[in-house]
N, C-alpha and C. Protein backbone atom coordinates (compact mmCIF):
# COMPACT_ATOMS: atom_id res chain seq x y z
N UNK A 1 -102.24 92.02 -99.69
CA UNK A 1 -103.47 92.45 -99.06
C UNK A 1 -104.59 92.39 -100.08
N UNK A 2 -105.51 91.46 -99.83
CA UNK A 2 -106.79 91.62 -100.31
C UNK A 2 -107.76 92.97 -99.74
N UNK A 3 -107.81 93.17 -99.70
CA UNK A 3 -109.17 94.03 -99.24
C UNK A 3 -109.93 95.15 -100.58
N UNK A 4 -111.30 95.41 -100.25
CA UNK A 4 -111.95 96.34 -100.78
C UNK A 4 -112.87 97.63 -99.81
N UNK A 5 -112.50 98.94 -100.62
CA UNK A 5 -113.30 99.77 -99.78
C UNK A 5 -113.74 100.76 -100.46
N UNK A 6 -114.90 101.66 -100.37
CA UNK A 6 -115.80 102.41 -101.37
C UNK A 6 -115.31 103.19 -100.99
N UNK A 7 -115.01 104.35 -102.25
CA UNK A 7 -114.44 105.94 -102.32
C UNK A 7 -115.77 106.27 -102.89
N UNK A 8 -115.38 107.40 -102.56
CA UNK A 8 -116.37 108.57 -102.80
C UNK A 8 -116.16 110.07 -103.59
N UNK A 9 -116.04 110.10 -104.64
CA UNK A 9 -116.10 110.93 -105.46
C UNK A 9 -116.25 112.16 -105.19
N UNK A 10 -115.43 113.47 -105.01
CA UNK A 10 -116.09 114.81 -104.20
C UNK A 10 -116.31 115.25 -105.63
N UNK A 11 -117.32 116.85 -105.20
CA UNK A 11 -117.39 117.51 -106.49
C UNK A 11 -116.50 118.19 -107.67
N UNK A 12 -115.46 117.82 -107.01
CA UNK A 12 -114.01 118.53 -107.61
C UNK A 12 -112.89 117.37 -108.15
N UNK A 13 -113.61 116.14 -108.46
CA UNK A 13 -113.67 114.61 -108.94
C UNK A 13 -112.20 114.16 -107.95
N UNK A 14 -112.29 114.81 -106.71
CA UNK A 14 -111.27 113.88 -105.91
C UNK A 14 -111.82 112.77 -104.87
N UNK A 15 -110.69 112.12 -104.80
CA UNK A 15 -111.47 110.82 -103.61
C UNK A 15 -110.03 110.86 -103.38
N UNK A 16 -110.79 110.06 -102.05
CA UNK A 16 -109.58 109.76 -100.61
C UNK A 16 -109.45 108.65 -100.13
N UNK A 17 -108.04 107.53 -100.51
CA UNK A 17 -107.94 106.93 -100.30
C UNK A 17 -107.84 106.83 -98.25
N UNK A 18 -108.18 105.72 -98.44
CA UNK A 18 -108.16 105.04 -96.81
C UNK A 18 -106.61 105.54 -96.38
N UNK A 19 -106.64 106.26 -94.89
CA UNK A 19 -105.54 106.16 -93.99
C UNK A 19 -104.47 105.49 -94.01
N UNK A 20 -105.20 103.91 -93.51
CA UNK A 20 -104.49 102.71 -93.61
C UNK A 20 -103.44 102.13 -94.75
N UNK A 21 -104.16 102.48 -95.73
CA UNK A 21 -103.93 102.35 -97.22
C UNK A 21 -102.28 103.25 -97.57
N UNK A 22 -102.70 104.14 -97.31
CA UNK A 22 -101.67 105.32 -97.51
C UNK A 22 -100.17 105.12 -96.79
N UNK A 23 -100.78 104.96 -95.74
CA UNK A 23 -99.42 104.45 -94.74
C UNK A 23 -98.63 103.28 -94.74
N UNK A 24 -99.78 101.93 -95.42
CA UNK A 24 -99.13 100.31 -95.69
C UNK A 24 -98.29 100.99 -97.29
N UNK A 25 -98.89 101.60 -97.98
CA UNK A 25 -98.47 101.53 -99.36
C UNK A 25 -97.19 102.46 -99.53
N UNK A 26 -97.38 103.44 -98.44
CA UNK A 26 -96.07 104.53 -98.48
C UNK A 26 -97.10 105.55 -99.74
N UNK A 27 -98.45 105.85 -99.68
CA UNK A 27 -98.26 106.77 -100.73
C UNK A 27 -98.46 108.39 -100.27
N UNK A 28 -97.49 109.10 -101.30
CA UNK A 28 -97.69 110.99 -100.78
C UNK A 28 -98.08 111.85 -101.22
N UNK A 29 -98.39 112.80 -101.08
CA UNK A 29 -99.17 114.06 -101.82
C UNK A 29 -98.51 114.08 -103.21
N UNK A 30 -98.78 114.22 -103.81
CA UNK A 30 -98.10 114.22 -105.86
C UNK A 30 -97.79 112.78 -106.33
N UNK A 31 -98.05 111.71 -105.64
CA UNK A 31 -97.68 110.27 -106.51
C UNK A 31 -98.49 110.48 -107.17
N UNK A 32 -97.92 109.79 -108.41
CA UNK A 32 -98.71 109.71 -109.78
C UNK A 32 -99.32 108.45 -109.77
N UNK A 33 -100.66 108.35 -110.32
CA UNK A 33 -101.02 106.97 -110.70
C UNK A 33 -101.37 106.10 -111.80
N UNK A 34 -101.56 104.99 -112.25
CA UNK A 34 -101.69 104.70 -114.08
C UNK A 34 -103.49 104.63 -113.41
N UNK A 35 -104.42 104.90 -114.19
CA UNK A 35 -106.07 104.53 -113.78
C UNK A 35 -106.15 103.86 -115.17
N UNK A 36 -106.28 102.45 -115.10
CA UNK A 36 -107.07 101.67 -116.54
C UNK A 36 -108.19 100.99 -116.72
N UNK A 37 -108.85 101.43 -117.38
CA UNK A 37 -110.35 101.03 -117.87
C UNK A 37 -110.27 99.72 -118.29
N UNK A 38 -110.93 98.82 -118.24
CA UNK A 38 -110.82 97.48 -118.71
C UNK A 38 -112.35 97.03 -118.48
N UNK A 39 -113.30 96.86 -119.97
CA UNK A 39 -114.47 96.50 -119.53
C UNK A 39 -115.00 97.52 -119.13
N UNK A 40 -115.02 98.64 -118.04
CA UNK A 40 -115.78 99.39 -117.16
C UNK A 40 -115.03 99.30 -115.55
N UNK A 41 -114.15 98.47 -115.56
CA UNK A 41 -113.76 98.00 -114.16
C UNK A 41 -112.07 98.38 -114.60
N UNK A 42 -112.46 99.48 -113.12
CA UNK A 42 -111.05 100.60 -113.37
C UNK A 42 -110.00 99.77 -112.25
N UNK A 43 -108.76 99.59 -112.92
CA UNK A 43 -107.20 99.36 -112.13
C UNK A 43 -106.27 100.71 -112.12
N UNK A 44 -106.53 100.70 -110.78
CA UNK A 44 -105.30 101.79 -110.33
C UNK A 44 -103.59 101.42 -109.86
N UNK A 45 -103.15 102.02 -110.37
CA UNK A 45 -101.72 101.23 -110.19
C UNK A 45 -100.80 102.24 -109.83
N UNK A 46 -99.76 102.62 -108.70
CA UNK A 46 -98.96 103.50 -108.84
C UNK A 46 -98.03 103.64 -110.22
N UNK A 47 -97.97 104.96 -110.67
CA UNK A 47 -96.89 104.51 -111.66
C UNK A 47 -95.17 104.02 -111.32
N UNK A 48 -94.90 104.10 -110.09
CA UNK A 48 -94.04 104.02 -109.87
C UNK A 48 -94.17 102.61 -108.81
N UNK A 49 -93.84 101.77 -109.35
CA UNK A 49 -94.01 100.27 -108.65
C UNK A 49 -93.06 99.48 -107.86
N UNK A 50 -93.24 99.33 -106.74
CA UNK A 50 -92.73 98.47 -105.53
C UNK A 50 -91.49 97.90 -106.08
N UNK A 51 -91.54 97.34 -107.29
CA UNK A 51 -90.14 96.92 -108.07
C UNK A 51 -89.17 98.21 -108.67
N UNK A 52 -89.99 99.09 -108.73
CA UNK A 52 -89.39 100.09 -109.10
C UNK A 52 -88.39 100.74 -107.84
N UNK A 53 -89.24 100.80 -106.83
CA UNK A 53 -88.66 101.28 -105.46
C UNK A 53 -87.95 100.40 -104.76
N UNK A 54 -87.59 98.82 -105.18
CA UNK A 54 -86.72 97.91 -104.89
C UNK A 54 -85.28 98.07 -105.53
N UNK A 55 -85.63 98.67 -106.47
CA UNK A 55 -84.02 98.29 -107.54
C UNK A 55 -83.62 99.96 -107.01
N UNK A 56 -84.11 100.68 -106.79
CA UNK A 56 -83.16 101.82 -106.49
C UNK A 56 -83.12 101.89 -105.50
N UNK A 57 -83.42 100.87 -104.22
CA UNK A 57 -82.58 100.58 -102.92
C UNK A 57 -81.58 99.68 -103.30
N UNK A 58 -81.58 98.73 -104.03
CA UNK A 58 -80.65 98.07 -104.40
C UNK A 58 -79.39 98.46 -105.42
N UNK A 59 -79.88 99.20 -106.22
CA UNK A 59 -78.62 100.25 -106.98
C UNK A 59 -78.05 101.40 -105.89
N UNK A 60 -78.63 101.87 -104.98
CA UNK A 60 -78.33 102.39 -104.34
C UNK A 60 -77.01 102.15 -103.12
N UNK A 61 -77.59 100.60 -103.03
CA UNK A 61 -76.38 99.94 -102.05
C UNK A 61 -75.84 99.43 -102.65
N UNK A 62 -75.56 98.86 -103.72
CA UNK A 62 -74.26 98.81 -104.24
C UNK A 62 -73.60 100.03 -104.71
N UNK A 63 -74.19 101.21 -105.16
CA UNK A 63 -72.88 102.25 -104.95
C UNK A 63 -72.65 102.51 -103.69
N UNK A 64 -73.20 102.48 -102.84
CA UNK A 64 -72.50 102.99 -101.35
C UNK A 64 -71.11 101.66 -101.10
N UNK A 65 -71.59 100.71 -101.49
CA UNK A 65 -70.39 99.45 -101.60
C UNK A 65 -69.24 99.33 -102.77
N UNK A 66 -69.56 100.50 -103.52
CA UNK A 66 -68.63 100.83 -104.66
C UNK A 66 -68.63 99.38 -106.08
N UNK A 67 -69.65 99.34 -105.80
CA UNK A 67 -70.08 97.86 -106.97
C UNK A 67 -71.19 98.53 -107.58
N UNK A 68 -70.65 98.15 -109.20
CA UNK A 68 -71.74 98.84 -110.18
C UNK A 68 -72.31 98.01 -111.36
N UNK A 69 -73.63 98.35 -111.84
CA UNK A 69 -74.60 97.17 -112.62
C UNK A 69 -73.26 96.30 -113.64
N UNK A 70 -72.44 96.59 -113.70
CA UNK A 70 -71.66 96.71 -114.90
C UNK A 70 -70.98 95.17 -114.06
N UNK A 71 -70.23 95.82 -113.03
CA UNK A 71 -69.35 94.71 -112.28
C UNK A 71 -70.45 93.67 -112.05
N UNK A 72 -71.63 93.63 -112.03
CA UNK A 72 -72.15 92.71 -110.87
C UNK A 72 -72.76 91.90 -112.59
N UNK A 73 -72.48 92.24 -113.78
CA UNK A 73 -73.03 91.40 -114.81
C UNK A 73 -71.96 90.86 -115.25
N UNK A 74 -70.73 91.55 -114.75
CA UNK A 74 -69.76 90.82 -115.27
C UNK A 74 -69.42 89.61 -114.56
N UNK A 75 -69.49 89.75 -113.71
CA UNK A 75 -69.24 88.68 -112.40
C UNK A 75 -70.43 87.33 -112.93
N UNK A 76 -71.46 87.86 -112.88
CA UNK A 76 -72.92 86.60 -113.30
C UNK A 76 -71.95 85.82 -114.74
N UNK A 77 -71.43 87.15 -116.04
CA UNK A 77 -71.46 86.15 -117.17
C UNK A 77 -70.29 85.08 -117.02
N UNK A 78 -68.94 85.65 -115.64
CA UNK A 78 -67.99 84.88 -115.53
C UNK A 78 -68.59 83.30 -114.57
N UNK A 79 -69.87 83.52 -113.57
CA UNK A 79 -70.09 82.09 -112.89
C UNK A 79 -70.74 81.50 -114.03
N UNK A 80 -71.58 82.00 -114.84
CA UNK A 80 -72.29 81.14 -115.67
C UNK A 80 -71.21 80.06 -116.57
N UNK A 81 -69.86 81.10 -117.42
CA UNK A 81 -69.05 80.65 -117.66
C UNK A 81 -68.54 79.41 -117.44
N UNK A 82 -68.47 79.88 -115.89
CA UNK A 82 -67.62 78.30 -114.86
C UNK A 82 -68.10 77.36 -114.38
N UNK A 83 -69.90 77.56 -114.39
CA UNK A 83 -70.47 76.50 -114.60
C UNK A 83 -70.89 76.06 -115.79
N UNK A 84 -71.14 76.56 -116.77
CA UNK A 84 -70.76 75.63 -118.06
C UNK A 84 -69.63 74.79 -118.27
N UNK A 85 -68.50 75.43 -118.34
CA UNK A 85 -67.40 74.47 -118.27
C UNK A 85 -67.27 73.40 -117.72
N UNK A 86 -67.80 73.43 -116.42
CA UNK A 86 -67.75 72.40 -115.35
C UNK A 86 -69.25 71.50 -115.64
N UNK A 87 -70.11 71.31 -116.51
CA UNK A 87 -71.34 70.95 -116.76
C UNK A 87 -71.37 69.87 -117.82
């Protein structure tokens, strides 16, 4: 999503992100955010990032499948293995 939209600063230095925003992004009352200055032109970033919230659905289902980071690297260094050999 491209888009841009003007916040507004209250006197108590809070602003409110857009509705829309909140609900596409999944964000909730206490997410933390990184705010970085660059130039004068501020990047807001959750600290906790979409990749972040990918791998612990994905660590997640492999323990419910009883497969762990451990097995699933062992398995990668044994195909790499067997395609070297075979290469």
């Amino acid at each position: 999503m491209n888009d841009t939209t003007t916040l507004q600063m209250g006197q108590r230095g809070v602003m409110t992100f857009p509705k829309s925003w909140r609900e596409q992004y999944r964000i909730q009352p206490g997410d933390q955010f990184t705010l970085l200055d660059i130039g004068g032109v501020f990047v807001l970033s959750p600290v906790r990032t979409q990749i972040d919230a990918l791998a612990d659905q994905i660590t997640q289902s492999l323990v419910e499948q009883g497969e762990s980071l451990e097995d699933m690297l062992l398995a990668l260094r044994e195909e790499r293995e067997r395609y070297n050999a075979n290469s």
